[in-house]
N, C-alpha and C. Protein backbone atom coordinates (compact mmCIF):
# COMPACT_ATOMS: atom_id res chain seq x y z
N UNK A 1 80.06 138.48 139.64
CA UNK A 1 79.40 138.51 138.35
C UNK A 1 77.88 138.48 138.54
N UNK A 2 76.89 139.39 138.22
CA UNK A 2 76.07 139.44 137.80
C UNK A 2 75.23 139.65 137.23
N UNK A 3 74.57 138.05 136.53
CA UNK A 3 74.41 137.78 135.02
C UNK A 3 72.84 137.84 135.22
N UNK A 4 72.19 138.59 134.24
CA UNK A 4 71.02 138.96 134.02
C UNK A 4 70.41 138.79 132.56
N UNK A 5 69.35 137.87 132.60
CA UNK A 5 68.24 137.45 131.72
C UNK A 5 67.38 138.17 131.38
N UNK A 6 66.66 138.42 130.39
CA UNK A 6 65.43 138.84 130.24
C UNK A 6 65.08 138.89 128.97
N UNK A 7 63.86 138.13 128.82
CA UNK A 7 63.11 137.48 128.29
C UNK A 7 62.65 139.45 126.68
N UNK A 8 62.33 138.63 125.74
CA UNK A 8 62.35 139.88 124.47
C UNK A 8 61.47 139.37 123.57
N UNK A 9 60.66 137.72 123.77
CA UNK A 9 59.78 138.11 122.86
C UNK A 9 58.56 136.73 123.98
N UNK A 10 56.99 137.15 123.25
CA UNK A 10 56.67 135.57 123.92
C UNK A 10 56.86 134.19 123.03
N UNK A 11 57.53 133.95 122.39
CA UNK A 11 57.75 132.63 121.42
C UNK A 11 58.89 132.20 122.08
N UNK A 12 60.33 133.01 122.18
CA UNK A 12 61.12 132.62 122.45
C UNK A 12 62.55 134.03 122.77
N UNK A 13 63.71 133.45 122.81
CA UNK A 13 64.60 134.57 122.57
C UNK A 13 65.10 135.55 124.30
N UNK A 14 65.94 135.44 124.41
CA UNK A 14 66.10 136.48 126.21
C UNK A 14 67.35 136.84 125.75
N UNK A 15 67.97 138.55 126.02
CA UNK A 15 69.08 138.95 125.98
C UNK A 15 69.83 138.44 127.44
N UNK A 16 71.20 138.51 127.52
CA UNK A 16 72.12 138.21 128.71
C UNK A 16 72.88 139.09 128.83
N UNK A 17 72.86 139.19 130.18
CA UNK A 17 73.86 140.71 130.35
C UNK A 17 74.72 140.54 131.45
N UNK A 18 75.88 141.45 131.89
CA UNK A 18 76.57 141.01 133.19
C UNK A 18 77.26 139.98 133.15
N UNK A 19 77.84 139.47 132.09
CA UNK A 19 78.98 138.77 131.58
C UNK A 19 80.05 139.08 130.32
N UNK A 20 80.75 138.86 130.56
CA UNK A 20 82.24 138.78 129.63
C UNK A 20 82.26 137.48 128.89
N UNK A 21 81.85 137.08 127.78
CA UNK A 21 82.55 135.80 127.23
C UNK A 21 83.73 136.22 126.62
N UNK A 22 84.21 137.12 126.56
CA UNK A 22 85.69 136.70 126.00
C UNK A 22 86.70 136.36 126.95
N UNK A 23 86.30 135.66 128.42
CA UNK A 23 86.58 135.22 129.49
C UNK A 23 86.29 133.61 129.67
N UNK A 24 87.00 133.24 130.00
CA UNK A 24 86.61 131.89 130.51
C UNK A 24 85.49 131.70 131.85
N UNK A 25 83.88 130.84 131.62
CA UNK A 25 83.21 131.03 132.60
C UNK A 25 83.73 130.37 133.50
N UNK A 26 83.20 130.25 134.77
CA UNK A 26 83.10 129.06 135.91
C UNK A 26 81.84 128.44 135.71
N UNK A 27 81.88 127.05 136.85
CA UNK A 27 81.07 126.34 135.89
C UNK A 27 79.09 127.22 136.37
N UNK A 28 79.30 127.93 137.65
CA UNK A 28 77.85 128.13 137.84
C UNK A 28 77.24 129.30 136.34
N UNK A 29 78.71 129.60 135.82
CA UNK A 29 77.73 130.75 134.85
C UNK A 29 77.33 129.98 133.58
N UNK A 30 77.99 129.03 133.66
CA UNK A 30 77.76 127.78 132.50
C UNK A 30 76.52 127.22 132.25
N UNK A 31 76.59 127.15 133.84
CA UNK A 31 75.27 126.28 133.93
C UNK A 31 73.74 127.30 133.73
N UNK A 32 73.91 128.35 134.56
CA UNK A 32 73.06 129.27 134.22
C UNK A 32 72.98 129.64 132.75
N UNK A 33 73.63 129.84 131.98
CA UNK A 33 73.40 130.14 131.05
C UNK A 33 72.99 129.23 129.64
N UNK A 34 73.16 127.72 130.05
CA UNK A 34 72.67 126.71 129.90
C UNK A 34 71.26 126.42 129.98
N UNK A 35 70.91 126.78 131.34
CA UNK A 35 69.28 126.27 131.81
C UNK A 35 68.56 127.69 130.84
N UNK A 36 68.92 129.03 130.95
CA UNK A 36 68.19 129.94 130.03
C UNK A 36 68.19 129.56 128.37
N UNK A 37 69.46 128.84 127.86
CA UNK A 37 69.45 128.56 126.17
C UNK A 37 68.24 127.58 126.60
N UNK A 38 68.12 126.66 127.18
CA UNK A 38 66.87 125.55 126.81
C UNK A 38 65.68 126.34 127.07
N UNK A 39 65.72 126.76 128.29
CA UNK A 39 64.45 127.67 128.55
C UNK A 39 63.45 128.69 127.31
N UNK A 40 64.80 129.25 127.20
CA UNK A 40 64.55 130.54 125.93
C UNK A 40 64.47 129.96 124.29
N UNK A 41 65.31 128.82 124.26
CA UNK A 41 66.12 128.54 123.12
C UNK A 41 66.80 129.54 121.91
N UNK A 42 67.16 130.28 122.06
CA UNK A 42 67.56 131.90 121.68
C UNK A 42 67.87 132.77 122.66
N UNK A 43 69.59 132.69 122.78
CA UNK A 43 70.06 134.52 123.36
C UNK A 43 70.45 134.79 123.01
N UNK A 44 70.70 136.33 123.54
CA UNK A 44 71.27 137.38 122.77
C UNK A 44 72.31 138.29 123.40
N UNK A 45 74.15 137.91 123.16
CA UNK A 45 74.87 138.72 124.13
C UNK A 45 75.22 140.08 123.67
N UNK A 46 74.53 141.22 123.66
CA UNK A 46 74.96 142.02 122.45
C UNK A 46 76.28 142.54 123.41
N UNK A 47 76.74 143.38 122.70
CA UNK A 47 78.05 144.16 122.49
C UNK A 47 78.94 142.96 123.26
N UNK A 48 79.04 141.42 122.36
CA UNK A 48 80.13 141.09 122.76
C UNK A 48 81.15 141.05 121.74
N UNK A 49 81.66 141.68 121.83
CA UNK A 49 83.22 141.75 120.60
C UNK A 49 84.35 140.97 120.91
N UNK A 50 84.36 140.14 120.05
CA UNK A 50 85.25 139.03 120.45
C UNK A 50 86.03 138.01 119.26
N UNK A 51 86.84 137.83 119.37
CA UNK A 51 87.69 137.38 118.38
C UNK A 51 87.21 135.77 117.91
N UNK A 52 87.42 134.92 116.78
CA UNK A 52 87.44 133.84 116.68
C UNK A 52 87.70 132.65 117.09
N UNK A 53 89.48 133.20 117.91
CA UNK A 53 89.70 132.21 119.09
C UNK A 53 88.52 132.37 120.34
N UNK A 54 87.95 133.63 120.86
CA UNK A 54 87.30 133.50 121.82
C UNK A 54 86.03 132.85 121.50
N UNK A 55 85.69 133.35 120.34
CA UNK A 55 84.22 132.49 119.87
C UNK A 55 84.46 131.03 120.01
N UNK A 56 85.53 130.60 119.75
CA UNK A 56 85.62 129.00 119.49
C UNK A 56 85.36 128.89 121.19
N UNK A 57 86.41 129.33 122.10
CA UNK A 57 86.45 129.11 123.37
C UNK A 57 85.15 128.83 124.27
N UNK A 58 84.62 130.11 123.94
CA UNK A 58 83.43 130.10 124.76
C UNK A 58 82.00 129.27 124.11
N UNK A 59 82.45 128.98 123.01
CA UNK A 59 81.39 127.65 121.87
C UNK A 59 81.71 126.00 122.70
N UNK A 60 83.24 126.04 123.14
CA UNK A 60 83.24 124.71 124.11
C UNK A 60 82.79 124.32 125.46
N UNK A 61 82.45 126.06 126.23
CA UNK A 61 81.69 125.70 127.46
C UNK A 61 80.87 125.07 127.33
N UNK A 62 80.02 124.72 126.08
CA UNK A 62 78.98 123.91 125.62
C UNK A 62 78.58 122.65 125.34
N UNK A 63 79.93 122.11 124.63
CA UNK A 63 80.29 120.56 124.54
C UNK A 63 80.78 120.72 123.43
N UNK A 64 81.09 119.81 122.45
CA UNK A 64 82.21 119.20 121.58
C UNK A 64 81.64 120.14 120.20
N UNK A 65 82.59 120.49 119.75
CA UNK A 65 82.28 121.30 117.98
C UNK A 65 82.47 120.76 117.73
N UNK A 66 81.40 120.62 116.53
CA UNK A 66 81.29 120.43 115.07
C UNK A 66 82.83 120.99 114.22
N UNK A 67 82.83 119.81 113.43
CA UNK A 67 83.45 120.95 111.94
C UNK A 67 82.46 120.74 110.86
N UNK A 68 81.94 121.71 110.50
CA UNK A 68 81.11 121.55 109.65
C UNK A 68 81.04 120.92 108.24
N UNK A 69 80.26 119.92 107.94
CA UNK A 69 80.33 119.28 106.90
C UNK A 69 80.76 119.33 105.69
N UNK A 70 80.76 120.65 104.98
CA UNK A 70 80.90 121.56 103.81
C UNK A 70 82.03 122.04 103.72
N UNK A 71 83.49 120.91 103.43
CA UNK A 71 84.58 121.46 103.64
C UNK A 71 84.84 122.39 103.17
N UNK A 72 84.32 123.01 101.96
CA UNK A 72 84.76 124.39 101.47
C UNK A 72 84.49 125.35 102.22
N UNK A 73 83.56 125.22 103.26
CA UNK A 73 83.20 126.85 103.82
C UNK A 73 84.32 126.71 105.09
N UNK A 74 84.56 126.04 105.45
CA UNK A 74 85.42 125.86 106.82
C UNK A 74 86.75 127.13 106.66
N UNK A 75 86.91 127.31 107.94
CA UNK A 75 87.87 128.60 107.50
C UNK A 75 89.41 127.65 107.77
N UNK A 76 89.97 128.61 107.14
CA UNK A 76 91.06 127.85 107.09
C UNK A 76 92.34 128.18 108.10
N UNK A 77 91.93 129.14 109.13
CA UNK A 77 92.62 129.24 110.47
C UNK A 77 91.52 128.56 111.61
N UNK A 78 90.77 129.07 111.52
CA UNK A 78 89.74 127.93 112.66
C UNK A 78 88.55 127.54 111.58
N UNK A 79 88.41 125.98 111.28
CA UNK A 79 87.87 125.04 110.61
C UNK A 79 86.70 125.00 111.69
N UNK A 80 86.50 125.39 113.20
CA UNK A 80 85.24 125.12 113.64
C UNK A 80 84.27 126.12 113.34
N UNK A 81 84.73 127.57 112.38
CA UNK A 81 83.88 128.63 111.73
C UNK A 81 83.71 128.42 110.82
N UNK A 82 82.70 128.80 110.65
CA UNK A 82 82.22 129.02 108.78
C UNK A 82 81.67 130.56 108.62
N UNK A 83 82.20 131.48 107.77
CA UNK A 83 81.72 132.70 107.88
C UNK A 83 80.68 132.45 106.55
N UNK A 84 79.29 133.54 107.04
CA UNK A 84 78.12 133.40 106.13
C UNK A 84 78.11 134.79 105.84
N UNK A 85 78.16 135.44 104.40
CA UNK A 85 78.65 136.55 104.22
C UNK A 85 77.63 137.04 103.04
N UNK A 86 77.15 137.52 102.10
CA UNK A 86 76.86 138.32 101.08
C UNK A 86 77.63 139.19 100.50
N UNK A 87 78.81 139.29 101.35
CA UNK A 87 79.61 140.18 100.44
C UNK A 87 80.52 139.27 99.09
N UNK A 88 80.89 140.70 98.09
CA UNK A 88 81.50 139.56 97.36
C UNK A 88 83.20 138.80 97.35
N UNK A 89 83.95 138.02 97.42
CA UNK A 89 85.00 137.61 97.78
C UNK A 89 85.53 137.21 96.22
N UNK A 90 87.06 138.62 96.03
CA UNK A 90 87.38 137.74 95.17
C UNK A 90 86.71 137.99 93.37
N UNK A 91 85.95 139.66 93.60
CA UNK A 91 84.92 139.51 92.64
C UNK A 91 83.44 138.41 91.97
N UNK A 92 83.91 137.85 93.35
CA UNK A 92 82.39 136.57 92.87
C UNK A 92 81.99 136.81 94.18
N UNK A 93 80.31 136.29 93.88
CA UNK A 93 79.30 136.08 94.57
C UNK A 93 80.03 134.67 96.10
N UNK A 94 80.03 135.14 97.55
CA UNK A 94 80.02 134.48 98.35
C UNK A 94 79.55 132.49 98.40
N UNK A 95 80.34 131.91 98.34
CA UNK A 95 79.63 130.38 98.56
C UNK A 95 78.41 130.59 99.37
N UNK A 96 78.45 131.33 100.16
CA UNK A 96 77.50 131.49 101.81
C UNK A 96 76.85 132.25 101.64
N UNK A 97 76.42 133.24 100.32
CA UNK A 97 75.64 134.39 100.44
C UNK A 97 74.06 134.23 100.84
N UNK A 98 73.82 132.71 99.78
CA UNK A 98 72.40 132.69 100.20
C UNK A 98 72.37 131.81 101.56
N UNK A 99 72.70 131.30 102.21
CA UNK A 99 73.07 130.35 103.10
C UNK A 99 71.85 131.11 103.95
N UNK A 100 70.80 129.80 104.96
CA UNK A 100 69.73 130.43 105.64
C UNK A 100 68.79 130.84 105.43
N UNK A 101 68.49 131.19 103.93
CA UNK A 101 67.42 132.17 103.30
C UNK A 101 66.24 131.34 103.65
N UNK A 102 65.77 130.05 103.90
CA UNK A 102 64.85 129.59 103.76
C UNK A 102 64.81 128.87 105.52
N UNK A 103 63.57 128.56 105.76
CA UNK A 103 63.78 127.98 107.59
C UNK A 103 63.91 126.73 107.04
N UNK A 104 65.06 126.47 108.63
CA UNK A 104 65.74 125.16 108.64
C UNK A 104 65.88 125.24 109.89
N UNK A 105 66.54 123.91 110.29
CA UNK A 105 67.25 123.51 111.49
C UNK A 105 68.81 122.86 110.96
N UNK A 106 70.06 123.51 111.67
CA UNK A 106 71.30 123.53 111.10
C UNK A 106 71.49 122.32 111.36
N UNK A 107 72.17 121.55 110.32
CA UNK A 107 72.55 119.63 110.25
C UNK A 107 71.57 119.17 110.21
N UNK A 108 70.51 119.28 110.22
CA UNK A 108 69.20 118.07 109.71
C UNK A 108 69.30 116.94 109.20
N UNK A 109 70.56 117.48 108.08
CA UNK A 109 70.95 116.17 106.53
C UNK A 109 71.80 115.67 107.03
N UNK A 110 72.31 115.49 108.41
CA UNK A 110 73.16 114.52 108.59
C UNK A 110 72.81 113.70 110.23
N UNK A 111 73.39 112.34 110.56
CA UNK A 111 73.17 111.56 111.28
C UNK A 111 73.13 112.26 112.67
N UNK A 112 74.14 112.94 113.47
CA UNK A 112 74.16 113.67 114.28
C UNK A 112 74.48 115.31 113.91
N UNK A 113 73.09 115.68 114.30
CA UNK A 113 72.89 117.34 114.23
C UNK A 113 73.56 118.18 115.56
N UNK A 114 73.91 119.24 115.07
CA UNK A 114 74.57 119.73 116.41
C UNK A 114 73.35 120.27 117.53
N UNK A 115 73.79 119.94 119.00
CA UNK A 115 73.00 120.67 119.65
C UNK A 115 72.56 122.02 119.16
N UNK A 116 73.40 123.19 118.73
CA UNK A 116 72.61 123.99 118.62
C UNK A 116 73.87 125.09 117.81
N UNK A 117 73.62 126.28 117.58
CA UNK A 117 74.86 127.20 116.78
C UNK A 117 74.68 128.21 117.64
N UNK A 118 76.17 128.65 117.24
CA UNK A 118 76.71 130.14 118.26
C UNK A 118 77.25 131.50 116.71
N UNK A 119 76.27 132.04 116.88
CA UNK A 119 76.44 132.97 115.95
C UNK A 119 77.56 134.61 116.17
N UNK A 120 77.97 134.79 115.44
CA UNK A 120 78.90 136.43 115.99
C UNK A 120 78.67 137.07 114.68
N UNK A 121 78.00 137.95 114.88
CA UNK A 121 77.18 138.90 114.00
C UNK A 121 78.53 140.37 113.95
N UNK A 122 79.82 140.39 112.78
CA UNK A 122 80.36 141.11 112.94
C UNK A 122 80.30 142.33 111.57
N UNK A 123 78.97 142.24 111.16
CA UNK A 123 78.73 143.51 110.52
C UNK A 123 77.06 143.31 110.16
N UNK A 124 76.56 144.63 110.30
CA UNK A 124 75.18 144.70 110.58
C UNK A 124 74.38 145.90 109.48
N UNK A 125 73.74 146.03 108.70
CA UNK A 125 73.07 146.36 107.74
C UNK A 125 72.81 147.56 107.70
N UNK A 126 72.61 149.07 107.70
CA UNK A 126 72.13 149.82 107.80
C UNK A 126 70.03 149.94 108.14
N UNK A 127 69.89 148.86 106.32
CA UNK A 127 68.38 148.00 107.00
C UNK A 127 68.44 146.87 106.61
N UNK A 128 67.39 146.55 106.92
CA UNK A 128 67.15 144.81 106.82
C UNK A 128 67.66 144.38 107.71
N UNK A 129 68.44 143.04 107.03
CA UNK A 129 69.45 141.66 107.80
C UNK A 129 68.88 141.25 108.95
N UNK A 130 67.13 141.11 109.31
CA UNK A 130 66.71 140.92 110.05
C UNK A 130 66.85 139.33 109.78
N UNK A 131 67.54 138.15 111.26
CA UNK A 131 67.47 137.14 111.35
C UNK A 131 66.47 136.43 112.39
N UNK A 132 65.43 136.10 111.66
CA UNK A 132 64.01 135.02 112.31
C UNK A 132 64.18 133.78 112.74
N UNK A 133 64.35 133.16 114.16
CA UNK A 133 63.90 131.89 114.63
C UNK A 133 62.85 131.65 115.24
N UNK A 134 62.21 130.17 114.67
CA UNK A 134 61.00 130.14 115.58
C UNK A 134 60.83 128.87 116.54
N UNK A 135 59.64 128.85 117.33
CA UNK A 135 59.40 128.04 118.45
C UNK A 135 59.28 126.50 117.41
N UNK A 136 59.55 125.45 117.49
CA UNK A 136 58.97 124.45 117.10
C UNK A 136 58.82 123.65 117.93
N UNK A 137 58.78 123.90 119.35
CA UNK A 137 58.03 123.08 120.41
C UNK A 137 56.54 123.72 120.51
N UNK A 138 56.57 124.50 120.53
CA UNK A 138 54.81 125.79 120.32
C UNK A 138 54.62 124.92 118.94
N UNK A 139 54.92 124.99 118.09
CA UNK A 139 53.74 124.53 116.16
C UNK A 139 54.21 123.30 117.11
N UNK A 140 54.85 122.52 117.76
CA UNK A 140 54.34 121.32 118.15
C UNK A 140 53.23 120.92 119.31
N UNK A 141 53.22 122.01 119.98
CA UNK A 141 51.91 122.06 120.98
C UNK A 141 50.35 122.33 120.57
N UNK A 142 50.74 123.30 119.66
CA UNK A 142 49.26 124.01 118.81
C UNK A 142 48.60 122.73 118.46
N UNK A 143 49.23 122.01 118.00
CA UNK A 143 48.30 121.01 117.22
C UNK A 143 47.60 120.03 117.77
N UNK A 144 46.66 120.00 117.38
CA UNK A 144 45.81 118.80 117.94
C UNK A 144 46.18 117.70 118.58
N UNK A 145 45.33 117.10 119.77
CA UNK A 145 45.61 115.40 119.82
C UNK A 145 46.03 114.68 119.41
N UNK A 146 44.88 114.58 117.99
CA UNK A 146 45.10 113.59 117.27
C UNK A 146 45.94 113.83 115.91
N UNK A 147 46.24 114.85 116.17
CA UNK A 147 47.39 115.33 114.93
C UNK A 147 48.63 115.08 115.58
N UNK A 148 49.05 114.76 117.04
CA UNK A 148 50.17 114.64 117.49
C UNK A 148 50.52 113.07 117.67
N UNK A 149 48.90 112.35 117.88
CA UNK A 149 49.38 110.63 117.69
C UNK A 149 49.67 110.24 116.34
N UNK A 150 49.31 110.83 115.45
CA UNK A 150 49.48 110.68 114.33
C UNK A 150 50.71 111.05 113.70
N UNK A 151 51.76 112.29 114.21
CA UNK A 151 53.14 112.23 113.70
C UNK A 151 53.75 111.60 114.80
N UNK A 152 54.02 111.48 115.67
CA UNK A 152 54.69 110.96 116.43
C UNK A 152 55.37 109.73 116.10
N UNK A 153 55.15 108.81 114.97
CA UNK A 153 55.36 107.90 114.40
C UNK A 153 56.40 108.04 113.37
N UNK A 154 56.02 109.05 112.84
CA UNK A 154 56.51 109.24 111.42
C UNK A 154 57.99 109.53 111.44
N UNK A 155 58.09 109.71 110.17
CA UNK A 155 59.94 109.61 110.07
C UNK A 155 60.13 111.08 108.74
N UNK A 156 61.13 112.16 108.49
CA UNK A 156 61.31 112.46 106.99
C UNK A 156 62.91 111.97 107.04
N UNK A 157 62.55 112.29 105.51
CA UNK A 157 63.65 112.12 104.70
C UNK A 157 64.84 113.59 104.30
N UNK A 158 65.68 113.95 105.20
CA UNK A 158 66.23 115.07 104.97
C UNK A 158 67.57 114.96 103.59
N UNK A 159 67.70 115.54 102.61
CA UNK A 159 68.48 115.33 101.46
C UNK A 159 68.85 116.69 101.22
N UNK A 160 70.43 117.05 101.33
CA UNK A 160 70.97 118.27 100.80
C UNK A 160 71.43 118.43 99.66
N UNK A 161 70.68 117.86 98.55
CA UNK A 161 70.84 117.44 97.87
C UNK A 161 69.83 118.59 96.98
N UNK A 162 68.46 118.59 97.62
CA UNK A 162 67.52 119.74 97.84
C UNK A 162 67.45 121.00 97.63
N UNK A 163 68.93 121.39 98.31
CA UNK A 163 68.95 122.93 98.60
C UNK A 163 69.79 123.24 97.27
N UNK A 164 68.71 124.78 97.27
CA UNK A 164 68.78 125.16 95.76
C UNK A 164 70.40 126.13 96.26
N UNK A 165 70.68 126.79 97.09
CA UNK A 165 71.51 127.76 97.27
C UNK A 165 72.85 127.02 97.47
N UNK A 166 72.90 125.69 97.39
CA UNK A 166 74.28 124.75 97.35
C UNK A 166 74.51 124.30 96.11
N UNK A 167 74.28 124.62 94.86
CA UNK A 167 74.51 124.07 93.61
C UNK A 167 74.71 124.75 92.56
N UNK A 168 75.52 125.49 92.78
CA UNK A 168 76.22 126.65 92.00
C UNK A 168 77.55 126.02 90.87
N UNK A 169 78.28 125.78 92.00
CA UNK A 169 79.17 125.01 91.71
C UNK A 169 78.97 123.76 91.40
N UNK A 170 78.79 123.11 90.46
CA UNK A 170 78.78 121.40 90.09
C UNK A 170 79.61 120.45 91.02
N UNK A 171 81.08 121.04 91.17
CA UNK A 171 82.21 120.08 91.44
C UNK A 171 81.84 120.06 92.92
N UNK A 172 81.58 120.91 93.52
CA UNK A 172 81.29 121.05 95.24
C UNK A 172 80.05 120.48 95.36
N UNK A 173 78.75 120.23 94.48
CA UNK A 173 77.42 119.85 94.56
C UNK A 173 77.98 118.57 94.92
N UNK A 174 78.39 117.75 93.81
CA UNK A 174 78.43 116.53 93.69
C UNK A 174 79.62 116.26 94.99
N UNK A 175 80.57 117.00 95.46
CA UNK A 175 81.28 116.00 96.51
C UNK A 175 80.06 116.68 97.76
N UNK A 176 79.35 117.86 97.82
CA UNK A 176 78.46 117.97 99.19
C UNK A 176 77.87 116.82 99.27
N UNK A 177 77.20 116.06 98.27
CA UNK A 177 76.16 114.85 98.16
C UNK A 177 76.70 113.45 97.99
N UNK A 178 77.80 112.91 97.79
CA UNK A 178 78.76 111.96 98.70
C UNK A 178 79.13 112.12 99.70
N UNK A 179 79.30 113.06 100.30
CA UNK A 179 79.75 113.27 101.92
C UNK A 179 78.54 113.24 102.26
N UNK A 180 77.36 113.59 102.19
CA UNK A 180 75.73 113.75 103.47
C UNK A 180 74.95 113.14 102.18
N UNK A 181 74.90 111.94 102.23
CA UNK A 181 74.00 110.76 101.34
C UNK A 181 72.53 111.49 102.06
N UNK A 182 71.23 111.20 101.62
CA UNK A 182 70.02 111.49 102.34
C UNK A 182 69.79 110.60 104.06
N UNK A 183 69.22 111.19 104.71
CA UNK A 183 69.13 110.58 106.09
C UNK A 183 67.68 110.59 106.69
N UNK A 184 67.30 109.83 107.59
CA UNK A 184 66.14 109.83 107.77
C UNK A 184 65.80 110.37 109.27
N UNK A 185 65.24 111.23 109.26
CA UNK A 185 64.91 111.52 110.98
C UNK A 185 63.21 111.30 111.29
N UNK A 186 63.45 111.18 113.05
CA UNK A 186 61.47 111.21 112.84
C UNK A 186 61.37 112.74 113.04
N UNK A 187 59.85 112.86 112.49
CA UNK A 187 59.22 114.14 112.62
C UNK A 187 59.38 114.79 113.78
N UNK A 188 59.25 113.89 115.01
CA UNK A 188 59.00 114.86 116.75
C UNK A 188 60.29 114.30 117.34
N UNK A 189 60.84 115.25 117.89
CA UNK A 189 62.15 115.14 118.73
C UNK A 189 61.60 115.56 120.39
N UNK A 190 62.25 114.86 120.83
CA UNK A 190 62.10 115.41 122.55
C UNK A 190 63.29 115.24 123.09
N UNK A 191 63.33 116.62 123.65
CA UNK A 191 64.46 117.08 124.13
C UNK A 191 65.09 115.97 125.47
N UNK A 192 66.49 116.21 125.33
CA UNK A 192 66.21 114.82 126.34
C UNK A 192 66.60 115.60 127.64
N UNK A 193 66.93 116.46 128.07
CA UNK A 193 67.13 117.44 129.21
C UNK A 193 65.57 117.88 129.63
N UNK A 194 64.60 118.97 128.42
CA UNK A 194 63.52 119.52 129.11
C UNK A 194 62.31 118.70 129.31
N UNK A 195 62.68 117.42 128.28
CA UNK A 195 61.87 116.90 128.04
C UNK A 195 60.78 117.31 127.21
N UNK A 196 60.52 118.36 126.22
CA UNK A 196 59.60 118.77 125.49
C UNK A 196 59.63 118.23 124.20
N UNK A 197 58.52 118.21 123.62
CA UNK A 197 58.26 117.65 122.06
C UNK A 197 58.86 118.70 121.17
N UNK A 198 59.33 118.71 119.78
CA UNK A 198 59.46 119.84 118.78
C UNK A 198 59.23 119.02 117.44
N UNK A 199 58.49 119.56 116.77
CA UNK A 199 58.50 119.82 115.13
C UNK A 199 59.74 119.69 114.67
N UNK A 200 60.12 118.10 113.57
CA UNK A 200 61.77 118.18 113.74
C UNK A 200 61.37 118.27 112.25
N UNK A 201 61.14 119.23 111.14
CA UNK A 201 61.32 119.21 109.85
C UNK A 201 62.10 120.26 108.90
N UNK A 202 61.96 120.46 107.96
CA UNK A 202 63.17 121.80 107.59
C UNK A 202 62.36 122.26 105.99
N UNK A 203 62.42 123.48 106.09
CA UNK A 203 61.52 123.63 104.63
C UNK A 203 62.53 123.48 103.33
N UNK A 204 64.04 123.61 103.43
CA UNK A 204 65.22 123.33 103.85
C UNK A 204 65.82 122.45 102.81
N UNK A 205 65.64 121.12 103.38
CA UNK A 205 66.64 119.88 103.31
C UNK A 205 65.40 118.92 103.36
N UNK A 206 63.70 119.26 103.91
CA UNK A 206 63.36 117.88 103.96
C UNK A 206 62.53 117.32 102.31
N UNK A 207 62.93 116.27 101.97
CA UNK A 207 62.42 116.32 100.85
C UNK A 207 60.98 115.48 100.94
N UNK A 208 60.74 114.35 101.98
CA UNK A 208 59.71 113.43 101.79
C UNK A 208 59.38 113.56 103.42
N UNK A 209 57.74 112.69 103.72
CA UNK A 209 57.74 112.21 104.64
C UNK A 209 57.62 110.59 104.66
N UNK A 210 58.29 109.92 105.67
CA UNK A 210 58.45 108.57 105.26
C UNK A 210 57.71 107.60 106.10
N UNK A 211 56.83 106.68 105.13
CA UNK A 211 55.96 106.00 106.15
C UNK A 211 54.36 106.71 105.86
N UNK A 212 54.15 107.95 105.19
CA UNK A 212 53.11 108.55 105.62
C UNK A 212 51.55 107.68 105.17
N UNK A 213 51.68 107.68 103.78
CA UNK A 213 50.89 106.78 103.35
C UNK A 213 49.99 105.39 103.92
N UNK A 214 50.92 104.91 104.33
CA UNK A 214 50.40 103.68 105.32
C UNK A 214 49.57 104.27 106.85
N UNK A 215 50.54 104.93 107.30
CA UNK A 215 49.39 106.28 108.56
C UNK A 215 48.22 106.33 108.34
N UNK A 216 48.52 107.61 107.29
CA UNK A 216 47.07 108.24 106.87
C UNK A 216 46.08 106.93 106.20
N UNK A 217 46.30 106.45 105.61
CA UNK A 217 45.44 105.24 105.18
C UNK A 217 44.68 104.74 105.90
N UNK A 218 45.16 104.24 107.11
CA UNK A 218 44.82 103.76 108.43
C UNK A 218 43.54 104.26 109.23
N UNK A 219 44.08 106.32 109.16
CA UNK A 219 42.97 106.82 109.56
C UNK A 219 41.68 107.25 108.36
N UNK A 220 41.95 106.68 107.60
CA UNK A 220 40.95 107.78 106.57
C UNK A 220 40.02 106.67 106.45
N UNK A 221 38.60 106.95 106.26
CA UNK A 221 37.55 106.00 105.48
C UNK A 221 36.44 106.57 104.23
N UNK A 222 36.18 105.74 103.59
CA UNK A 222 35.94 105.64 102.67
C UNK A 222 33.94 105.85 102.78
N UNK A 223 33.40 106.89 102.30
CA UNK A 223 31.86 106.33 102.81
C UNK A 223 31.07 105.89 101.51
């Protein structure tokens, strides 16, 4: 097997090539392909066509799935998918149509967020359907010194409670928001493998920052 990287943008992102996931890896392609997701944080296996069982399969070389919080979207042959669709189902508008529209980081609003998502892109637009991720270890480097002692402290308040594209339905609003009460994360996460800082906020789900007031107070004076 040989598995080949290469890098597609400078922020982030490397396609992978010279592998089969609808195969079970061994563990060196695991691992390789491991050290490039942190490296890159974004790949890209194109033309892998592969079924749901294999998606699940090759989603565990990774570590433990999620079932995702939102019991309605869970599928109901494999509960570790959630299909995100725009089409309409059923003559109505998709639960999932708007799902993403706005930047986030997936699970924010809850206590443990997943390492990370495995996407299978099985129909593709004629135009558009362009999907954007960005660096938030970079907007965490850009910034100043003293703009970085200064969040490093801080905490938000993530509430899905927030998101406008989950409240369609009343009866599903109100059980989404007993199941993921609001949660509090800090602002800077560091990775505990690369060890790097990231921007942990969501335009999303975060509704407050917590603590800020007392901070900024601290630094500001009065002349």
């Amino acid at each position: 097997m040989n598995i080949n990287i290469r890098p597609l943008a400078f922020g982030l992102g490397a396609e992978v090539t010279g592998i089969s996931i609808d195969k079970p890896l061994d563990s060196e392609a695991t691992k390789m392909i491991r050290k490039a997701w942190i490296q890159y944080q974004v790949l890209v296996f194109p033309d892998a066509g592969i079924s749901s069982a294999q998606h699940i399969e090759f989603s565990k070389e990774f570590g433990e799935l999620e079932i995702h919080p939102f019991k309605h979207w869970r599928g109901a042959k494999h509960p570790e998918i959630i299909e995100v669709t725009n089409r309409a189902i059923d003559g109505k508008k998709s639960e999932t149509a708007d799902v993403g529209r706005k930047w986030h980081s997936d699970g924010a609003y809850t206590l443990r967020p997943p390492t990370g998502s495995l996407l299978h892109c099985r129909a593709i637009p004629h135009v558009g359907g362009t999907t954007w991720f960005t660096n938030m270890y970079m907007a965490y480097d850009t910034l100043s010194e003293a703009m970085k002692a200064m969040i490093e402290k801080l905490e938000v308040v993530n509430d899905v409670r927030i998101v406008n594209s989950y409240k369609r339905d009343t009866t599903q609003s109100a059980e989404h928001a007993r199941d993921n009460p609001p949660v509090v994360q800090p602002m800077v996460l560091q990775h505990p493998e690369s060890g790097r800082k990231a921007l942990y906020l969501s335009e999303t789900v975060t509704r407050r920052i917590s603590g800020s007031w007392r901070i900024l107070r601290s630094h500001t004076s009065v002349r």
